[in-house]
Protein backbone atom coordinates (compact mmCIF):
# COMPACT_ATOMS: atom_id res chain seq x y z
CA UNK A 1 -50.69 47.32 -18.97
CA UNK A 2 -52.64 50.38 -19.34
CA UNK A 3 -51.21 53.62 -17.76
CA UNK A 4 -53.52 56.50 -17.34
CA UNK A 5 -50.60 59.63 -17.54
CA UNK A 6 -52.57 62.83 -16.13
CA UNK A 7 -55.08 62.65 -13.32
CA UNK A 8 -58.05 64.51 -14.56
CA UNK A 9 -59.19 67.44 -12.12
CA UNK A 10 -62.86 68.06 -11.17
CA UNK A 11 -65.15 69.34 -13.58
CA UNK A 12 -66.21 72.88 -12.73
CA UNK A 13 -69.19 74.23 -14.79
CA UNK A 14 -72.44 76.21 -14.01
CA UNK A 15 -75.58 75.09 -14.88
CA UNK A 16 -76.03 74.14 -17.95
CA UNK A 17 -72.74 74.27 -19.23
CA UNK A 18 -70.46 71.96 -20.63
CA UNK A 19 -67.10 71.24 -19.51
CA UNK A 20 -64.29 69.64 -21.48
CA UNK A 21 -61.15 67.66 -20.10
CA UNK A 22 -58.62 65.01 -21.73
CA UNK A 23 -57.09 62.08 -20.47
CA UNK A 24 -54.10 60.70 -21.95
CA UNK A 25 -53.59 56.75 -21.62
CA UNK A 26 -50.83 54.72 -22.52
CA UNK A 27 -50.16 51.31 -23.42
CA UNK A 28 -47.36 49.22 -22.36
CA UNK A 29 -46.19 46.08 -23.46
CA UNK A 30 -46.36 44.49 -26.79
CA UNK A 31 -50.29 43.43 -26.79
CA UNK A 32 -52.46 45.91 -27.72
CA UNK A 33 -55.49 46.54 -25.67
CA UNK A 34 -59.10 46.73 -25.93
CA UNK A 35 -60.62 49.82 -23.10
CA UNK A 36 -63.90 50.13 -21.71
CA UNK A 37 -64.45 53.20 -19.91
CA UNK A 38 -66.78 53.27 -17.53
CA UNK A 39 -68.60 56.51 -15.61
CA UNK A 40 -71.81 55.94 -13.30
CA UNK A 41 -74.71 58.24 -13.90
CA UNK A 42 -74.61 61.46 -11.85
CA UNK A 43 -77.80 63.53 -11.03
CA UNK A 44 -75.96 66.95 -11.66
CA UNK A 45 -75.67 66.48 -15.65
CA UNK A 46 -74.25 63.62 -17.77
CA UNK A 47 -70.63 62.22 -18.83
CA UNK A 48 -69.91 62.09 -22.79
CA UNK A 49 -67.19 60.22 -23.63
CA UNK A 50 -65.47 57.35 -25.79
CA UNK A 51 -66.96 54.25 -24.10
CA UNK A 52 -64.91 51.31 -25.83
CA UNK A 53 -61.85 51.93 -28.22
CA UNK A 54 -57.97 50.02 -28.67
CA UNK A 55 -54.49 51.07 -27.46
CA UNK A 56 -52.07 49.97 -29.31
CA UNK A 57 -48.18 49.07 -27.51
CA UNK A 58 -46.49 52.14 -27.11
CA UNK A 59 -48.96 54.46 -28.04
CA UNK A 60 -50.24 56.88 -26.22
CA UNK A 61 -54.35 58.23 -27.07
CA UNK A 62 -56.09 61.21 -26.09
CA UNK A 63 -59.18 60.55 -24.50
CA UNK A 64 -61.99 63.54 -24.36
CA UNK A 65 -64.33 63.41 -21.57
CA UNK A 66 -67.51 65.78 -21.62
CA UNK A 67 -69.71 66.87 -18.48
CA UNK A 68 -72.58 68.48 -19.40
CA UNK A 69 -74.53 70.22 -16.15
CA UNK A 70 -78.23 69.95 -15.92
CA UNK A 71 -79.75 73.50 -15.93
CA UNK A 72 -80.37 74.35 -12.03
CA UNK A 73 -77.74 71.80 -10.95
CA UNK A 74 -75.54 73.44 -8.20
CA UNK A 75 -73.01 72.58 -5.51
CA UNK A 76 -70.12 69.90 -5.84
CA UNK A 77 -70.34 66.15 -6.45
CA UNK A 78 -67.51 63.56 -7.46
CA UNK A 79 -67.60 60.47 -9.08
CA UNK A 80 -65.05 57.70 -10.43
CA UNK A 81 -64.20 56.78 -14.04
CA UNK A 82 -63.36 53.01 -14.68
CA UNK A 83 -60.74 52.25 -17.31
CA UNK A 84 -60.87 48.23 -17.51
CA UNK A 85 -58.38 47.25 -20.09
CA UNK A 86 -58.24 43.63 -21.86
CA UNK A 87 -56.10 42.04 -24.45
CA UNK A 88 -57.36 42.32 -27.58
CA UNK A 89 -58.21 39.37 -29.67
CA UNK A 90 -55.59 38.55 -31.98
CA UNK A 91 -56.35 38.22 -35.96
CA UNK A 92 -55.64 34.82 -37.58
CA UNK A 93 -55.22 34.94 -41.19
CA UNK A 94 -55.26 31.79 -43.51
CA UNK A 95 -53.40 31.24 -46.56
């Protein structure tokens, strides 16, 4: 199971600045877990983040997520960020 531990807050930046936030997710269990994180694209500016990495069990990883405002972008918009999380393939070794 992946836990996501702090809710990020909304990204406040003026145009064309960048604004930096970090999201700490957790893995629980005893598998560890391949993430995809998933952002759709936003007219205000763009998203830069870690788009596929592993969790190991019990380990907690810092995830930084980037929003970048297009120059002359103004007012408020909100979007969702997709964690989909997947057991990750096991390594066979032979003798």
């Amino acid at each position: 199971k992946l836990t996501i531990l702090n809710n990020p807050e909304d990204f406040c930046c003026t145009s064309g600045e960048k604004c930096v936030q970090t999201v700490h997710v957790l893995c629980e269990g005893s598998m560890p877990l391949d993430v995809e994180v998933l952002a759709p694209q936003v007219n205000e500016g763009i998203f830069i983040f870690e788009k596929r990495f592993k969790v190991s069990p019990g380990v907690t990883k810092p995830v930084r997520i980037e929003f970048v405002s297009k120059p002359g972008s103004t007012g408020k918009s909100s979007t969702e960020m997709i964690f989909k999380s997947s057991r990750a393939p096991s390594s066979t070794r032979w003798p």
